[in-house]
C-alpha atoms as a PDB file:
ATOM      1  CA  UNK A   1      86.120  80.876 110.523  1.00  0.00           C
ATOM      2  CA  UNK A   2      88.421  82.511 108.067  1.00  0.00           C
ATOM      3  CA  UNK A   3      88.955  86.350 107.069  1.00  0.00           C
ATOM      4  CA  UNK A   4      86.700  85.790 104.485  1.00  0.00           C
ATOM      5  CA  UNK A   5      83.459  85.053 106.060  1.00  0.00           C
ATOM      6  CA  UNK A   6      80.206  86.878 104.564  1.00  0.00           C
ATOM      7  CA  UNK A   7      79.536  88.716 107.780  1.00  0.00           C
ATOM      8  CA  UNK A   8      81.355  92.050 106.872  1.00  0.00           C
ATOM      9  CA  UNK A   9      81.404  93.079 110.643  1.00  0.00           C
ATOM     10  CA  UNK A  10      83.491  90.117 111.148  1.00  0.00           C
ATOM     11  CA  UNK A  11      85.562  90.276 108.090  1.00  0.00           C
ATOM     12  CA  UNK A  12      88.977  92.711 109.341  1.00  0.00           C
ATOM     13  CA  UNK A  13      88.914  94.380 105.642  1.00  0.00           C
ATOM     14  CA  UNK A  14      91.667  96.885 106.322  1.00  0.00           C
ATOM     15  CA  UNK A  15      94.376  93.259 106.759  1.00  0.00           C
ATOM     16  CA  UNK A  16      93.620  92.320 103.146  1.00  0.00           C
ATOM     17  CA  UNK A  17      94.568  92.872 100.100  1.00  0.00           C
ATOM     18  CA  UNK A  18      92.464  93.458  97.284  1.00  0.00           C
ATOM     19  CA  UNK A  19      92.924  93.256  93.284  1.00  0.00           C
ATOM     20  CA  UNK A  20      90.643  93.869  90.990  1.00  0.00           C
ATOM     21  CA  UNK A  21      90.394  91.550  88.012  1.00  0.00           C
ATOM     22  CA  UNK A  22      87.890  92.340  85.006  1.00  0.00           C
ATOM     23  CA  UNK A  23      84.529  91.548  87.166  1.00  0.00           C
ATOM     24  CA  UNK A  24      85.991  89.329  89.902  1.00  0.00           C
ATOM     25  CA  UNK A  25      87.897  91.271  93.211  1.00  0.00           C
ATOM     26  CA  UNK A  26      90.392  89.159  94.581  1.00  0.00           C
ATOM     27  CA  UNK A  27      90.894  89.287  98.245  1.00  0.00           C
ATOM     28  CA  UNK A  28      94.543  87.987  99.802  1.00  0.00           C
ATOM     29  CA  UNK A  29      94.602  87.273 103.714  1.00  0.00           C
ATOM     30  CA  UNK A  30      98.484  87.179 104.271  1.00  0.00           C
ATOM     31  CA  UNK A  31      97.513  86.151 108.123  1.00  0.00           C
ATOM     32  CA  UNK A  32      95.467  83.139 106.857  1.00  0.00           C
ATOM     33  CA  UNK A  33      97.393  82.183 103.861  1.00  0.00           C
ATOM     34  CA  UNK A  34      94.183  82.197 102.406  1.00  0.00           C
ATOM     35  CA  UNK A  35      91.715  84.185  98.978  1.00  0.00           C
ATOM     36  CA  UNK A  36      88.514  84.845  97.930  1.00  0.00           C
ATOM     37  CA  UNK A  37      87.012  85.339  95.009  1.00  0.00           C
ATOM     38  CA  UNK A  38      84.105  87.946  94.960  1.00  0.00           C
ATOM     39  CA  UNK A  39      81.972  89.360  92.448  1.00  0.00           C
ATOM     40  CA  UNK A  40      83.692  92.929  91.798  1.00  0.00           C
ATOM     41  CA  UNK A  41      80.623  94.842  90.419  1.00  0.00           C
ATOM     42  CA  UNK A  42      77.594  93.549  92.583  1.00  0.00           C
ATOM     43  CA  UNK A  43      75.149  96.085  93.728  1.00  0.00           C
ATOM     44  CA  UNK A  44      73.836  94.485  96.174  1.00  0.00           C
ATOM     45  CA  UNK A  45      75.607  93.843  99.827  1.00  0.00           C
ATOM     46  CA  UNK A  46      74.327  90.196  99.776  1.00  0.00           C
ATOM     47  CA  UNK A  47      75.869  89.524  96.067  1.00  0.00           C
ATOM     48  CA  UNK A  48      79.889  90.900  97.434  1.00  0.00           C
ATOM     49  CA  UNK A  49      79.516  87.549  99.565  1.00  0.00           C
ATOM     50  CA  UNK A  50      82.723  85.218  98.474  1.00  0.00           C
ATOM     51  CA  UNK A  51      82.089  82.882  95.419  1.00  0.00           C
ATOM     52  CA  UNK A  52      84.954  80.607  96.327  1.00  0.00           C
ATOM     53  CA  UNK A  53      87.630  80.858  99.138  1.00  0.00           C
ATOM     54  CA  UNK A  54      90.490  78.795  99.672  1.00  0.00           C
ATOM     55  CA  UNK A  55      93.914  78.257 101.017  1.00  0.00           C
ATOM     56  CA  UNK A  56      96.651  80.259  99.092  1.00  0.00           C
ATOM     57  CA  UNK A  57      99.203  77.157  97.742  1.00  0.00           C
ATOM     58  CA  UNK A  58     102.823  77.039  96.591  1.00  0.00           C
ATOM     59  CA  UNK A  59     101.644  76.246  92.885  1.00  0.00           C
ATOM     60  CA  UNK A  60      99.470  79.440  92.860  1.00  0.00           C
ATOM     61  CA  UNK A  61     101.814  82.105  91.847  1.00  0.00           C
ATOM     62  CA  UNK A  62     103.024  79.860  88.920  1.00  0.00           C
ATOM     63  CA  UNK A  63      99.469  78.475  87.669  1.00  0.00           C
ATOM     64  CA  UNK A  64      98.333  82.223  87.575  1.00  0.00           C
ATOM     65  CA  UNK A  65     101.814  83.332  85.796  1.00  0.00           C
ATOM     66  CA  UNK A  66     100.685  80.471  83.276  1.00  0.00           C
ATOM     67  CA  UNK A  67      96.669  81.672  82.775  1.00  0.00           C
ATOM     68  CA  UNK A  68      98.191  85.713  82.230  1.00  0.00           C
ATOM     69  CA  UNK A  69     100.461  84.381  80.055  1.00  0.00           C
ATOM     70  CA  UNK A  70      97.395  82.632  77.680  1.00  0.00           C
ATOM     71  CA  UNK A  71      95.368  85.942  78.442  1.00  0.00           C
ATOM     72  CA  UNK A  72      97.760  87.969  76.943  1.00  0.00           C
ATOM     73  CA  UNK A  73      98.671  85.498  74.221  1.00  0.00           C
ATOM     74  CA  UNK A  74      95.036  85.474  73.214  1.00  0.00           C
ATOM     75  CA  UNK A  75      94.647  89.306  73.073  1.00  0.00           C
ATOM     76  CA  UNK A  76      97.767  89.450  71.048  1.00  0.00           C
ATOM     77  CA  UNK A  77      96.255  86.911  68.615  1.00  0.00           C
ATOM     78  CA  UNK A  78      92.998  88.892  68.670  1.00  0.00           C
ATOM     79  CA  UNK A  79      95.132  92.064  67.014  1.00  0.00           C
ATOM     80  CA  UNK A  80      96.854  90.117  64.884  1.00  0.00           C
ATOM     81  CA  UNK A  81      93.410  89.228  63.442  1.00  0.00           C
ATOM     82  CA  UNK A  82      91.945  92.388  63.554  1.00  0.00           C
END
């Protein structure tokens, strides 16, 4: 099982890191190499469950460089129009 399993008495919180992003927390497990993407705002224990885990890859850092990049190119466009 990794760091991010649902079970929060399981889960050793305090050994990740978290970021939050608009409505989605990100949650880094530098033991396990590994993320998980939870719903930042949920109410409701059983909705801060993971959406998506995975294994943290070399590519990573550059394909998220790449999607801030087109986030920020988008809001610049936006004031440019408005």
């Amino acid at each position: 099982m990794n760091s991010h399993a649902y079970r929060r008495s399981v889960r050793n919180l305090d050994a990740m890191t978290r970021l939050e992003v608009a409505h989605v927390t990100f949650e880094l497990s530098e033991k396990d190499q590994t993320f998980a993407l939870i719903p930042g705002e949920a109410i409701n224990a059983k909705d801060r469950r993971p959406l998506f885990s995975g294994i943290i890859t070399k590519e990573m850092g550059v394909q998220l460089r790449v999607l801030a990049n087109e986030i920020e190119e988008i809001i610049l466009r936006g004031e440019e129009n408005g």
